[in-house]
PDB file of N, CA and C in Angstrom:
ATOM      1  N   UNK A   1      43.978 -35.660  12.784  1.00  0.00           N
ATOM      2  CA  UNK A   1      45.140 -35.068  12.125  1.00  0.00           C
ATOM      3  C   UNK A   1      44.673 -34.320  10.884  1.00  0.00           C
ATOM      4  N   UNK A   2      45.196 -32.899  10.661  1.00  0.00           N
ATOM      5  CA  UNK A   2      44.505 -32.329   9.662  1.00  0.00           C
ATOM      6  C   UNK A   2      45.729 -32.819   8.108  1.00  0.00           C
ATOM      7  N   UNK A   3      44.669 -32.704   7.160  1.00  0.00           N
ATOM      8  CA  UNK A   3      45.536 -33.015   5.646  1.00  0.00           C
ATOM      9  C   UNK A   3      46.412 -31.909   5.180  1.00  0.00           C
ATOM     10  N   UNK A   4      47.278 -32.134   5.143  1.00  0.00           N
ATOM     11  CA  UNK A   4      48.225 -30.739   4.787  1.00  0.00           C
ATOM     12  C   UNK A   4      47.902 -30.515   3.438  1.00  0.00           C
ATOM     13  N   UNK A   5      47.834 -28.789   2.955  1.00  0.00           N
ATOM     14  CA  UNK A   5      47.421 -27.983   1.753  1.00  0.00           C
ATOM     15  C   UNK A   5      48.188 -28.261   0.679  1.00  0.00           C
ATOM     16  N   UNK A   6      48.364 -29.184  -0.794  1.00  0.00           N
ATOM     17  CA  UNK A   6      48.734 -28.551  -1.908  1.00  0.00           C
ATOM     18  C   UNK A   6      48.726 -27.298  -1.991  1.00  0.00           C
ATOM     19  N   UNK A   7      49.869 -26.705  -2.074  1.00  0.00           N
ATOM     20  CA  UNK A   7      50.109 -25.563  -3.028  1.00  0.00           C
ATOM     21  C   UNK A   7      51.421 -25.437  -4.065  1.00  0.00           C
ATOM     22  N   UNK A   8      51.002 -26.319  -4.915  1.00  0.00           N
ATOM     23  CA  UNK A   8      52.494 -26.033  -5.774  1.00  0.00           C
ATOM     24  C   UNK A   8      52.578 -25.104  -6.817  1.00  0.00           C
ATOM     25  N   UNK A   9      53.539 -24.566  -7.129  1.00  0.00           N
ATOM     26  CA  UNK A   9      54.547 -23.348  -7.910  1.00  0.00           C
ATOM     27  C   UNK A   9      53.311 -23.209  -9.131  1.00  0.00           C
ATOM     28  N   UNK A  10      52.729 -22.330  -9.519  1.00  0.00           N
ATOM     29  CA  UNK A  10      51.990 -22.305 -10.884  1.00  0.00           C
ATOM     30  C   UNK A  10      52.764 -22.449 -12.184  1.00  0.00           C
ATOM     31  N   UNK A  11      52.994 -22.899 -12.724  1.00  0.00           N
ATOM     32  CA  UNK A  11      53.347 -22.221 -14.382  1.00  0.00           C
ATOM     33  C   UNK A  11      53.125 -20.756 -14.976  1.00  0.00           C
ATOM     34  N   UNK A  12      53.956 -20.460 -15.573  1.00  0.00           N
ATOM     35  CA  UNK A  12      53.236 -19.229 -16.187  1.00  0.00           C
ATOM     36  C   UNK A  12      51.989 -19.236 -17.025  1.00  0.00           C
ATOM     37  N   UNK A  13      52.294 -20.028 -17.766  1.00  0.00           N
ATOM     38  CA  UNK A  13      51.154 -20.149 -18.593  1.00  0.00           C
ATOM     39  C   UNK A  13      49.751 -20.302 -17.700  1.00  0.00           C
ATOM     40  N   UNK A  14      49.889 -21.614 -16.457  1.00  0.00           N
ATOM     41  CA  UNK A  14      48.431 -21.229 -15.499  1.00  0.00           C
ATOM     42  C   UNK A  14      48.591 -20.076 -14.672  1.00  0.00           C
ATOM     43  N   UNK A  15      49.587 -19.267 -14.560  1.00  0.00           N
ATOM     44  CA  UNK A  15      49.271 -18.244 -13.632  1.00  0.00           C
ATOM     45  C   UNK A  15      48.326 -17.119 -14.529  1.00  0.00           C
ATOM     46  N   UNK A  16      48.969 -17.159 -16.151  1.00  0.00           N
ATOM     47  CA  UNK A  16      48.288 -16.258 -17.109  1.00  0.00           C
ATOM     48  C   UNK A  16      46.672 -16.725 -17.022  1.00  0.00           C
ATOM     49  N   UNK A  17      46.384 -17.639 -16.830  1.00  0.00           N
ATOM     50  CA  UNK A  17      45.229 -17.992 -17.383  1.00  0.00           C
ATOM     51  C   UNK A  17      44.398 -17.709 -16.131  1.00  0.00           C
ATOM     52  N   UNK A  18      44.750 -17.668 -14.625  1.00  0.00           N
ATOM     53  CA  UNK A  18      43.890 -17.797 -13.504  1.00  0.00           C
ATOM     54  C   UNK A  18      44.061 -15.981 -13.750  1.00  0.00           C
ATOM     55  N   UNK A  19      44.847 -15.195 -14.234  1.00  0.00           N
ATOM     56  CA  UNK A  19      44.962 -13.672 -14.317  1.00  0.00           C
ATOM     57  C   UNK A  19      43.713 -13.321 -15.512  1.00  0.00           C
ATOM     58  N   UNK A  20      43.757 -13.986 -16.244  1.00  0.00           N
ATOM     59  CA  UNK A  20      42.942 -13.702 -17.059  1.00  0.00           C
ATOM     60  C   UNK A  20      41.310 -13.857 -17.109  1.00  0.00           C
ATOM     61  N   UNK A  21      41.106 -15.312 -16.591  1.00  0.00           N
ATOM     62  CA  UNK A  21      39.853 -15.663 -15.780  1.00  0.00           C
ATOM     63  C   UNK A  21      39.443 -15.027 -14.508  1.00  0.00           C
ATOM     64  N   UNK A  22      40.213 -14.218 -14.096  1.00  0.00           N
ATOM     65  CA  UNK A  22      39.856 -13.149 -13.253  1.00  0.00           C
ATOM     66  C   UNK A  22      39.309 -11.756 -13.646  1.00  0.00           C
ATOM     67  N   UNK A  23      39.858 -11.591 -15.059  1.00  0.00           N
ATOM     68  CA  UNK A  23      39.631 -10.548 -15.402  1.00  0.00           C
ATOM     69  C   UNK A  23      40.489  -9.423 -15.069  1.00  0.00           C
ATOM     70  N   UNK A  24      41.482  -9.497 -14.769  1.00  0.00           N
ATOM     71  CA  UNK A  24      42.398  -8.631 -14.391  1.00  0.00           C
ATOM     72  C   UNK A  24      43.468  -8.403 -15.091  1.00  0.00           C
ATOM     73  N   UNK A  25      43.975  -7.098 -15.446  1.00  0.00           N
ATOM     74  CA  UNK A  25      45.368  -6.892 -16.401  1.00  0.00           C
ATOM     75  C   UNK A  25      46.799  -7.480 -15.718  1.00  0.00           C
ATOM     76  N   UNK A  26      47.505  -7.368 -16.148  1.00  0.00           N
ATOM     77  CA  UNK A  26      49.348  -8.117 -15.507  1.00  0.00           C
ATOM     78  C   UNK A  26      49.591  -6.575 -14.425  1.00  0.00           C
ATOM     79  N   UNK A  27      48.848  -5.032 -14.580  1.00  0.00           N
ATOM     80  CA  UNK A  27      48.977  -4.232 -13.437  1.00  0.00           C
ATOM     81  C   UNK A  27      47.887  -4.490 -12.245  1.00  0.00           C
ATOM     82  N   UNK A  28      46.597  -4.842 -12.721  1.00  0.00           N
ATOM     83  CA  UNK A  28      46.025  -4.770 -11.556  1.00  0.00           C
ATOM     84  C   UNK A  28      46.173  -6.263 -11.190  1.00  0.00           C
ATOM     85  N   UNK A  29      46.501  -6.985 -11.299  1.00  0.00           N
ATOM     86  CA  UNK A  29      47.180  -8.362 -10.510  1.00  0.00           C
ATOM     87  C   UNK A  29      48.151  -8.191  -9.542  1.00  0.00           C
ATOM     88  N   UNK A  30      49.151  -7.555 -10.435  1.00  0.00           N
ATOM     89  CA  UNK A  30      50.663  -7.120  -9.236  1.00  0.00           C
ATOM     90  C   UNK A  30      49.807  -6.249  -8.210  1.00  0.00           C
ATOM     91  N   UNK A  31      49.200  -5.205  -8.743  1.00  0.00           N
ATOM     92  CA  UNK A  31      48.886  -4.713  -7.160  1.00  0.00           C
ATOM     93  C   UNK A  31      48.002  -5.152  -6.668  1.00  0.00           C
ATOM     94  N   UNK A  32      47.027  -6.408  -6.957  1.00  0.00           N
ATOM     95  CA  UNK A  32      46.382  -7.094  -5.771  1.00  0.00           C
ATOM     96  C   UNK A  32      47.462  -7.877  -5.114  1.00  0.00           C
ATOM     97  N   UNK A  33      48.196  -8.232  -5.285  1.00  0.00           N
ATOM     98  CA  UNK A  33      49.230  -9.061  -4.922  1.00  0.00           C
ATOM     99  C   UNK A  33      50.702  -8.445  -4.327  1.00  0.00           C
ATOM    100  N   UNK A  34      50.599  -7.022  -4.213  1.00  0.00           N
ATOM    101  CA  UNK A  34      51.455  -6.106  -3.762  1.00  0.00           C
ATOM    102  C   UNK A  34      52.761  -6.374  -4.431  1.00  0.00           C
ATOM    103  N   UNK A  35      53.027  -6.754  -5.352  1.00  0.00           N
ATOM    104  CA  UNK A  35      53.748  -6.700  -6.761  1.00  0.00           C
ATOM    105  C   UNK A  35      54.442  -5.207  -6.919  1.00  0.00           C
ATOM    106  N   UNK A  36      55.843  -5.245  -7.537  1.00  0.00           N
ATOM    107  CA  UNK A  36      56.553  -3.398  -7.917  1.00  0.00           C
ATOM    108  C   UNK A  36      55.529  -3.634  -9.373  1.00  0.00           C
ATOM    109  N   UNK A  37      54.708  -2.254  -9.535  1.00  0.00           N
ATOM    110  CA  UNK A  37      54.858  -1.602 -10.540  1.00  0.00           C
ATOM    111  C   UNK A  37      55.617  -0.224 -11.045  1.00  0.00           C
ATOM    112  N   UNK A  38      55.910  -0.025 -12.287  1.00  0.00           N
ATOM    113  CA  UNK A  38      56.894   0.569 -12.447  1.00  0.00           C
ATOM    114  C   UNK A  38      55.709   1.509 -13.682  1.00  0.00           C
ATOM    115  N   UNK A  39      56.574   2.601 -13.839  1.00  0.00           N
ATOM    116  CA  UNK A  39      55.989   3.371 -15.230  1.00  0.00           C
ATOM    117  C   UNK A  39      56.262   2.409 -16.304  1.00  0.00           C
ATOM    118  N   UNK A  40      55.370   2.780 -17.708  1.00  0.00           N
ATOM    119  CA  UNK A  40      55.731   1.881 -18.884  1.00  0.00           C
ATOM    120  C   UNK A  40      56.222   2.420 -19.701  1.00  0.00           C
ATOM    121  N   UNK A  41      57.153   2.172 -20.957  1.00  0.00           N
ATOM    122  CA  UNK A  41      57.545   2.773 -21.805  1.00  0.00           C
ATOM    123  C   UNK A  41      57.014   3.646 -22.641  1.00  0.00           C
ATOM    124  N   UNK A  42      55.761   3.023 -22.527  1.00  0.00           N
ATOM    125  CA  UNK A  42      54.519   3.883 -23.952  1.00  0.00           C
ATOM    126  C   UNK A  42      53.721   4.971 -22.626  1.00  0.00           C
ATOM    127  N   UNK A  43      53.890   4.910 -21.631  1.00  0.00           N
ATOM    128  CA  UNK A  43      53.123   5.643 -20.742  1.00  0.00           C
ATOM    129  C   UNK A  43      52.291   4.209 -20.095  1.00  0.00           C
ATOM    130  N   UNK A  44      51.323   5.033 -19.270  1.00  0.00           N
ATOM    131  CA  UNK A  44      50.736   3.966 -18.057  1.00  0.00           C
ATOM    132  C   UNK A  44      52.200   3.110 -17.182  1.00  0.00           C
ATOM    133  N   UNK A  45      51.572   1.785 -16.545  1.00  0.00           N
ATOM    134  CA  UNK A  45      52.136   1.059 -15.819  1.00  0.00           C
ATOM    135  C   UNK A  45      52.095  -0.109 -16.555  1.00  0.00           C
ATOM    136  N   UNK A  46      53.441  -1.019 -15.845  1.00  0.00           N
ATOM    137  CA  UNK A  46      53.701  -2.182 -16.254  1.00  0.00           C
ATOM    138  C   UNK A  46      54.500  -2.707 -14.650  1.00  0.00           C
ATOM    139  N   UNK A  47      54.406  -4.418 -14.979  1.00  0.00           N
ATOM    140  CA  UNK A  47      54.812  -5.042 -13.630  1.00  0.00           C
ATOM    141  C   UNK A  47      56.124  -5.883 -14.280  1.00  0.00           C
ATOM    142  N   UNK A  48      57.047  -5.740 -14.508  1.00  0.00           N
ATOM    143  CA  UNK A  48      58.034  -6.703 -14.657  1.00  0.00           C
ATOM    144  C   UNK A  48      58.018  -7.960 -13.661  1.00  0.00           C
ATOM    145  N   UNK A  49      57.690  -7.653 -13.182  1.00  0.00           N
ATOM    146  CA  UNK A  49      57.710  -9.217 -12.268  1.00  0.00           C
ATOM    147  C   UNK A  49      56.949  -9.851 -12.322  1.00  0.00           C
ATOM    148  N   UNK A  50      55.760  -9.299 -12.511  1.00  0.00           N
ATOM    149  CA  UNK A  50      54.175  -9.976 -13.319  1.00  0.00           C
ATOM    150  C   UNK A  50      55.061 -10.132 -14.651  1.00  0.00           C
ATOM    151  N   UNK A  51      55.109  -9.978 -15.586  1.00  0.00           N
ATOM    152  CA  UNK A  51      55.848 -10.354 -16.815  1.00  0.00           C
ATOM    153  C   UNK A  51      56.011 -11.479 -16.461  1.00  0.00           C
ATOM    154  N   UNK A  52      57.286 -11.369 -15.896  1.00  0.00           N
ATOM    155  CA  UNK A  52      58.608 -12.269 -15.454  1.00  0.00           C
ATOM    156  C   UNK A  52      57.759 -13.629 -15.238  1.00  0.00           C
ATOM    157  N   UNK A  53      56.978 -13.402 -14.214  1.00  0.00           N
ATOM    158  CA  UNK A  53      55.934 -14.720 -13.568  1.00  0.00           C
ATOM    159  C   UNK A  53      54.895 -15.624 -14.686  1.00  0.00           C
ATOM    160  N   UNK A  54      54.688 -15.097 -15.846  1.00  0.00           N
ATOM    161  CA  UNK A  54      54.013 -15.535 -16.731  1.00  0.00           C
ATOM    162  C   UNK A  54      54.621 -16.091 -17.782  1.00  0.00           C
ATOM    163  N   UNK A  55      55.930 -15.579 -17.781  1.00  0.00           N
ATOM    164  CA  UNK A  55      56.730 -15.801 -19.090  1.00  0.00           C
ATOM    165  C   UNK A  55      57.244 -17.306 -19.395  1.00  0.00           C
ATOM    166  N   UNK A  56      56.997 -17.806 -20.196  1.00  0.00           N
ATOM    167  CA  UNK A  56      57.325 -19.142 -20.609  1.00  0.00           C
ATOM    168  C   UNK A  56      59.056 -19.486 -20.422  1.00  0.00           C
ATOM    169  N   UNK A  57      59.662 -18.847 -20.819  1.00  0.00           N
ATOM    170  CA  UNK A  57      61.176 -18.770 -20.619  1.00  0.00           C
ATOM    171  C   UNK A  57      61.567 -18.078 -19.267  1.00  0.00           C
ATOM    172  N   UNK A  58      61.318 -17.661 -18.552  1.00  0.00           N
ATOM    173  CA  UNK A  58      61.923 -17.159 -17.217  1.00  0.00           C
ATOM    174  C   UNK A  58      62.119 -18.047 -16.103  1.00  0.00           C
ATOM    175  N   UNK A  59      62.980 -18.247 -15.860  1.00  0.00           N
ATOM    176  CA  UNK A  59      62.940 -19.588 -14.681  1.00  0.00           C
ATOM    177  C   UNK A  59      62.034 -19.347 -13.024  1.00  0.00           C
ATOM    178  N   UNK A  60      61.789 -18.153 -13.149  1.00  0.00           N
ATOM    179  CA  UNK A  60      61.201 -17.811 -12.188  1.00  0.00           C
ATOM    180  C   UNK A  60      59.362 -17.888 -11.602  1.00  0.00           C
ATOM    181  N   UNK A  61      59.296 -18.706 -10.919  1.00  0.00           N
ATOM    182  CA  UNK A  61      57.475 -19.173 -10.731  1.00  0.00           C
ATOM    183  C   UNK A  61      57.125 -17.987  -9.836  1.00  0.00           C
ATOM    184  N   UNK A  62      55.745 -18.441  -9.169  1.00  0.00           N
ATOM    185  CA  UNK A  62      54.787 -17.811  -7.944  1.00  0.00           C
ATOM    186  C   UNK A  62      55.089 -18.368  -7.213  1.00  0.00           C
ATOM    187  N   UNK A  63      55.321 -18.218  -6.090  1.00  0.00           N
ATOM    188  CA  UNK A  63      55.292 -19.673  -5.264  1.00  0.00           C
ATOM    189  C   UNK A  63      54.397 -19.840  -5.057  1.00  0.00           C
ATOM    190  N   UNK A  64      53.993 -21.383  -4.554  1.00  0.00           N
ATOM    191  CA  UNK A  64      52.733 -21.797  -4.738  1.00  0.00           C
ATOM    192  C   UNK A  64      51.468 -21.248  -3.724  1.00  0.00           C
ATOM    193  N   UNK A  65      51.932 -20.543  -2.200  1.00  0.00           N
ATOM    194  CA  UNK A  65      51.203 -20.643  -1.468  1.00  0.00           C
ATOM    195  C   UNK A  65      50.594 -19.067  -1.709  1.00  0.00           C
ATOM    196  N   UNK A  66      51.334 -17.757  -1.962  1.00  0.00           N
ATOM    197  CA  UNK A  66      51.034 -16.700  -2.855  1.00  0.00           C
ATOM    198  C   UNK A  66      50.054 -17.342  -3.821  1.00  0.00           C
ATOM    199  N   UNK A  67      50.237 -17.969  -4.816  1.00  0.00           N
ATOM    200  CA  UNK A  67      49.059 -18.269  -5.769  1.00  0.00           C
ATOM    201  C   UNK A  67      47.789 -18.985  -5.253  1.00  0.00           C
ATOM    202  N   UNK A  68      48.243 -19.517  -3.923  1.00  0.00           N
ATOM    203  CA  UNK A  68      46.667 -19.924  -3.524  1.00  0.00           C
ATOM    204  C   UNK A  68      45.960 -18.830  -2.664  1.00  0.00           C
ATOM    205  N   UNK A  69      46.713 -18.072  -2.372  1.00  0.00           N
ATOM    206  CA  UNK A  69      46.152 -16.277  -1.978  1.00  0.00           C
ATOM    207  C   UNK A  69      45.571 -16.088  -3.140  1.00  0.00           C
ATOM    208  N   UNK A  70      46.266 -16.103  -4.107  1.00  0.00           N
ATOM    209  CA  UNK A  70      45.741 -15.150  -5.542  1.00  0.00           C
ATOM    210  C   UNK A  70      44.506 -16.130  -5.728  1.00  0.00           C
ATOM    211  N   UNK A  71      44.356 -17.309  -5.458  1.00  0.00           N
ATOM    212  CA  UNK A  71      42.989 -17.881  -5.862  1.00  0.00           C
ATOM    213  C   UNK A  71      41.970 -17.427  -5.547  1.00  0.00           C
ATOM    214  N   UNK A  72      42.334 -17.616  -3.758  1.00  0.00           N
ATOM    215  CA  UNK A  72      41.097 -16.902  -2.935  1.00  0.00           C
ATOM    216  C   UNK A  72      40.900 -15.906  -3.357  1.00  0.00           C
ATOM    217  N   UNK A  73      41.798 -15.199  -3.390  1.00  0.00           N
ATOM    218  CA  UNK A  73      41.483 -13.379  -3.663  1.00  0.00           C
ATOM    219  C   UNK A  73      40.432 -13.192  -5.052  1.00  0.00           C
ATOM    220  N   UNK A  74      40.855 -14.067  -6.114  1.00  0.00           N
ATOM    221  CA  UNK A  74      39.619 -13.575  -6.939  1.00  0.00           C
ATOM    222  C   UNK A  74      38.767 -14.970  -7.306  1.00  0.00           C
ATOM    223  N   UNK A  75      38.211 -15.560  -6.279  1.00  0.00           N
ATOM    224  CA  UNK A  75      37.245 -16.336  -6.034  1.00  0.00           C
ATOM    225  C   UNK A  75      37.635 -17.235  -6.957  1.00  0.00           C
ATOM    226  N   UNK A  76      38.665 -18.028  -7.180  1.00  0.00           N
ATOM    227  CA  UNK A  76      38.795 -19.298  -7.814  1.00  0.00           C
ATOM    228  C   UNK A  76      39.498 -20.217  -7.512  1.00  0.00           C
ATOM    229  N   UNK A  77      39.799 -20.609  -6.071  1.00  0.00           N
ATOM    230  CA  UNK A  77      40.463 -21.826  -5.363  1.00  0.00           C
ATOM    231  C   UNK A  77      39.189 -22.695  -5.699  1.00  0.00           C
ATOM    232  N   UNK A  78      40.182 -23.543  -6.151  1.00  0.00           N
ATOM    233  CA  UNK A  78      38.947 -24.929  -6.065  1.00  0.00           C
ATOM    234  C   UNK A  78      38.510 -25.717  -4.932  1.00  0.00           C
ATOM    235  N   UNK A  79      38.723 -25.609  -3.724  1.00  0.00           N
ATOM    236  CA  UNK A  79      38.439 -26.061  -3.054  1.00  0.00           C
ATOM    237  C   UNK A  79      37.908 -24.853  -1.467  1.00  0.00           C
ATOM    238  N   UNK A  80      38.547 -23.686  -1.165  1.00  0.00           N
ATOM    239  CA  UNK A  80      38.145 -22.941  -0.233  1.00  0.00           C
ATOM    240  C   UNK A  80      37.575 -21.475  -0.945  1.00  0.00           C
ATOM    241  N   UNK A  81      37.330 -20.533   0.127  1.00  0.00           N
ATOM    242  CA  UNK A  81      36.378 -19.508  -0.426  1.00  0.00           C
ATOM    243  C   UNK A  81      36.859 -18.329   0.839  1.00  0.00           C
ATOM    244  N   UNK A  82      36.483 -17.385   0.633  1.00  0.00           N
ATOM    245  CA  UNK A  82      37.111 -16.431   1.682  1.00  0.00           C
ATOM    246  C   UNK A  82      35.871 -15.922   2.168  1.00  0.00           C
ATOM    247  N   UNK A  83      35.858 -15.678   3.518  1.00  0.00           N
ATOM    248  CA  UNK A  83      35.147 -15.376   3.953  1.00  0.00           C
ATOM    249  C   UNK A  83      34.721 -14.012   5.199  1.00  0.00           C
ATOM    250  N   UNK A  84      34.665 -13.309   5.422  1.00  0.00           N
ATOM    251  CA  UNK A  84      34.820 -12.315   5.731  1.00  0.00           C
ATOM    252  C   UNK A  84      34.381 -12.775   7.712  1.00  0.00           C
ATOM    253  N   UNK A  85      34.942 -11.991   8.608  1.00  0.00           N
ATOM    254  CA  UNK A  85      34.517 -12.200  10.094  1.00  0.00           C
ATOM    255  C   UNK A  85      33.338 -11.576  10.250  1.00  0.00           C
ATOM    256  N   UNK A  86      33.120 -10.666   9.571  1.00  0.00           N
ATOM    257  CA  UNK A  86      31.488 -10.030  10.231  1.00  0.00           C
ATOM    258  C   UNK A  86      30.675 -10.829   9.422  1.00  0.00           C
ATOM    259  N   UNK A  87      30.515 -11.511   7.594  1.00  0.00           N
ATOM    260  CA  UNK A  87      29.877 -12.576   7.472  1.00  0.00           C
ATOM    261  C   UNK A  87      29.321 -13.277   8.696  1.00  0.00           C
ATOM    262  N   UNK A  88      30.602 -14.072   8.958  1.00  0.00           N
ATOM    263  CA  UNK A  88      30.511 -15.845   9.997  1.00  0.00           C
ATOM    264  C   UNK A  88      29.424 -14.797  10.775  1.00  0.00           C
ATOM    265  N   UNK A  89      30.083 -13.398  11.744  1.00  0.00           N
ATOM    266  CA  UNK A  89      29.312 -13.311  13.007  1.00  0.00           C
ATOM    267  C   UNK A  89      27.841 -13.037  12.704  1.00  0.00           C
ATOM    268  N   UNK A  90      27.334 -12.486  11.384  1.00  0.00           N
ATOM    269  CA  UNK A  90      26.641 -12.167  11.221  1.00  0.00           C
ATOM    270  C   UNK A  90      25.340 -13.307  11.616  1.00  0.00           C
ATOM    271  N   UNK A  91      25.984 -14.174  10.507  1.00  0.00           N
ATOM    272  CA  UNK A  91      25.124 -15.761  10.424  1.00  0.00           C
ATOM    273  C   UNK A  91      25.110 -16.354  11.450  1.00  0.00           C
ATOM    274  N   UNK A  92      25.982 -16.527  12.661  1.00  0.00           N
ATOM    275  CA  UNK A  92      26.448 -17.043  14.195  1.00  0.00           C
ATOM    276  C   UNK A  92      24.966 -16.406  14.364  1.00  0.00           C
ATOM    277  N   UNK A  93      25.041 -15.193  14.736  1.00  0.00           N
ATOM    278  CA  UNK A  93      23.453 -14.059  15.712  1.00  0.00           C
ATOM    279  C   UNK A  93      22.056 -14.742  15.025  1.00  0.00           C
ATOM    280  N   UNK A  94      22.375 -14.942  13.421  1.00  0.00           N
ATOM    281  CA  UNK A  94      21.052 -15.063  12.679  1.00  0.00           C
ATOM    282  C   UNK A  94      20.075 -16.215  13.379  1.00  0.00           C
ATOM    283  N   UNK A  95      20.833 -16.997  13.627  1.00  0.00           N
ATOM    284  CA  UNK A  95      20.876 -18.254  14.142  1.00  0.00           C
ATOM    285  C   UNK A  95      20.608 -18.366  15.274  1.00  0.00           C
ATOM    286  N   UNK A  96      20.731 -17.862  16.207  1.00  0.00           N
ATOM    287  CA  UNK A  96      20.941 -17.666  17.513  1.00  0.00           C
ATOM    288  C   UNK A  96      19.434 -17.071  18.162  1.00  0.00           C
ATOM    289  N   UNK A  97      18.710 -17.815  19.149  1.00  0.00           N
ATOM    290  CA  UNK A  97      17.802 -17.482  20.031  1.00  0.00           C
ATOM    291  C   UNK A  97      17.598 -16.044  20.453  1.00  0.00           C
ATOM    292  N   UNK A  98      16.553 -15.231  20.463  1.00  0.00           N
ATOM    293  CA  UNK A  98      16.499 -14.235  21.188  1.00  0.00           C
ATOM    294  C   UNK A  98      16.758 -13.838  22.506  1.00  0.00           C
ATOM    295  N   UNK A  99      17.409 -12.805  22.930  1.00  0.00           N
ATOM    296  CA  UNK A  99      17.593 -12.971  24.893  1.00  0.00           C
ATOM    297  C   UNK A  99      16.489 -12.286  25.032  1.00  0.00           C
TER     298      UNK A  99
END
């Protein structure tokens, strides 16, 4: 029987911090995450919903299983890792006897 996945709701405050330990701004997050960005007031872009998701007062979270995308995506799930199909096949052949 397999163990079913934790993924619960982030906080803002840890969603800020896994955004930040990524190295990524509140725009290029939303669009790894296919997030609306919108124009910004001062010029450039801004994500209100990235806002929204970080904000200490907004009742509104990540849901949790989106944020364990967002882990993988910039290499910081604590427990899995992403891995690409031509990787695996690559290493499968490496391995593998000559015909």
């Amino acid at each position: 029987m397999t163990q079913p996945l934790l993924m619960p709701d982030p906080t803002g405050e840890e969603l800020k911090a896994a955004r930040t330990r990524a190295g990524l701004s509140q725009v290029e997050a939303a669009l790894l995450m296919a997030y609306p960005v919108q124009p910004g007031s001062r010029g450039g872009q801004q994500s209100r919903t990235w806002q929204a998701l970080e904000s200490a007062t907004d009742p509104r979270n990540m849901p949790g299983p989106i944020f364990a995308m967002f882990l993988l995506l910039t290499n910081q799930h604590p427990v899995f890792t992403l891995v690409s199909k031509a990787a695996v096949a690559a290493d499968d052949g490496a391995d593998a006897p000559p015909v």
